[in-house]
N, C-alpha and C. Protein backbone atom coordinates (compact mmCIF):
# COMPACT_ATOMS: atom_id res chain seq x y z
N UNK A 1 -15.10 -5.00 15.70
CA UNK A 1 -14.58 -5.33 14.36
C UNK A 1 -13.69 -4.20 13.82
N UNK A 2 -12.98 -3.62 14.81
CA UNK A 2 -12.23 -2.70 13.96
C UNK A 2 -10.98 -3.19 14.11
N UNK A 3 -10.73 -4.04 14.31
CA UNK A 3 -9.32 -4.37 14.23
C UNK A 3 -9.10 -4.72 12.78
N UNK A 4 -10.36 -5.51 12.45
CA UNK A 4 -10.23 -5.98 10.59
C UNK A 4 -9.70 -4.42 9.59
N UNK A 5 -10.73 -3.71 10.61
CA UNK A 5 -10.84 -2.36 9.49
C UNK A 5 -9.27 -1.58 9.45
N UNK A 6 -8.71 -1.54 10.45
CA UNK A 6 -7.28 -1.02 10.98
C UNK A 6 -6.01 -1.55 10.55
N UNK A 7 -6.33 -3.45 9.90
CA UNK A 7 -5.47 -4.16 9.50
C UNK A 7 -6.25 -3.58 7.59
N UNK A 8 -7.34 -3.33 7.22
CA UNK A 8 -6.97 -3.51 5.75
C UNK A 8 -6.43 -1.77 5.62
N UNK A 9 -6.66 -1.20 6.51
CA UNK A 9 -6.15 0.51 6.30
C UNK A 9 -4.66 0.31 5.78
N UNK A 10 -4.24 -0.64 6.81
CA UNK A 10 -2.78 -0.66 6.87
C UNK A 10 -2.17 -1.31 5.52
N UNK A 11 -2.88 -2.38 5.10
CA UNK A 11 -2.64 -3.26 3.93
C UNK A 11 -2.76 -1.90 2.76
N UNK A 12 -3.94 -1.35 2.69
CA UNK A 12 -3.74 -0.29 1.42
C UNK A 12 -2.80 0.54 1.22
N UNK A 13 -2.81 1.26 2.49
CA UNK A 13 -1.78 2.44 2.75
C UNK A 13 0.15 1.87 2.30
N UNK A 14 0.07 0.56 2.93
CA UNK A 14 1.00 -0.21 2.05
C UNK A 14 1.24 -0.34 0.52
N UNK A 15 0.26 -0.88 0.23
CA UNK A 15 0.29 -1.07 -1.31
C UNK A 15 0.52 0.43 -2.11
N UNK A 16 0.13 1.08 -1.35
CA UNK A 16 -0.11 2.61 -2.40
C UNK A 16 1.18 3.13 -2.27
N UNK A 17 2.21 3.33 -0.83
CA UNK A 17 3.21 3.55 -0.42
C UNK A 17 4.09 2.46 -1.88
N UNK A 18 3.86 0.77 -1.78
CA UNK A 18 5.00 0.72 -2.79
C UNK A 18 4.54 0.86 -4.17
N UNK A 19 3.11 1.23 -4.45
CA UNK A 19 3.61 1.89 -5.95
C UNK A 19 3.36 3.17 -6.31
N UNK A 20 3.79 3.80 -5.19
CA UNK A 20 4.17 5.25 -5.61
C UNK A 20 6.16 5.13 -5.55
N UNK A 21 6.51 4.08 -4.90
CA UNK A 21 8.27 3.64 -4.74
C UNK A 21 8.15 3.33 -6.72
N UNK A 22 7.83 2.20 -6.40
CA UNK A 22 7.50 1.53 -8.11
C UNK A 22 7.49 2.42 -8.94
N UNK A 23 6.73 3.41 -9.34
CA UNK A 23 6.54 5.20 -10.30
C UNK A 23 7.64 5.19 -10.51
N UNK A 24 8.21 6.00 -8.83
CA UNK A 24 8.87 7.03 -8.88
C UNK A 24 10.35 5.89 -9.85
N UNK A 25 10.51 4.68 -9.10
CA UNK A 25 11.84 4.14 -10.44
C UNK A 25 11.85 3.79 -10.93
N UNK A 26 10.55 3.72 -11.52
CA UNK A 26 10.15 3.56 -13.05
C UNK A 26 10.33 2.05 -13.41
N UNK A 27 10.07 1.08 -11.92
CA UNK A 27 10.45 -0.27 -12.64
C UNK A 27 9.04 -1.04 -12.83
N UNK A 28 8.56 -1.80 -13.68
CA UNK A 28 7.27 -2.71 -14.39
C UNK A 28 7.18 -3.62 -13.05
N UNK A 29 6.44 -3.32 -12.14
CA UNK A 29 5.96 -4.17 -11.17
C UNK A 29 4.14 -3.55 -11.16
């Protein structure tokens, strides 16, 4: 079962990656 665990790593590490993009230009997403 680590493939589940390896796919949600990836999903977060995503999300956090675009709203630290989002911050930094300051757009309301």
């Amino acid at each position: 079962m680590e493939f589940i665990t390896i796919l949600g790593v990836q999903q977060i590490e995503e999300k956090l990656k675009v709203r630290k993009t989002v911050l930094s230009r300051g757009e309301p997403r």
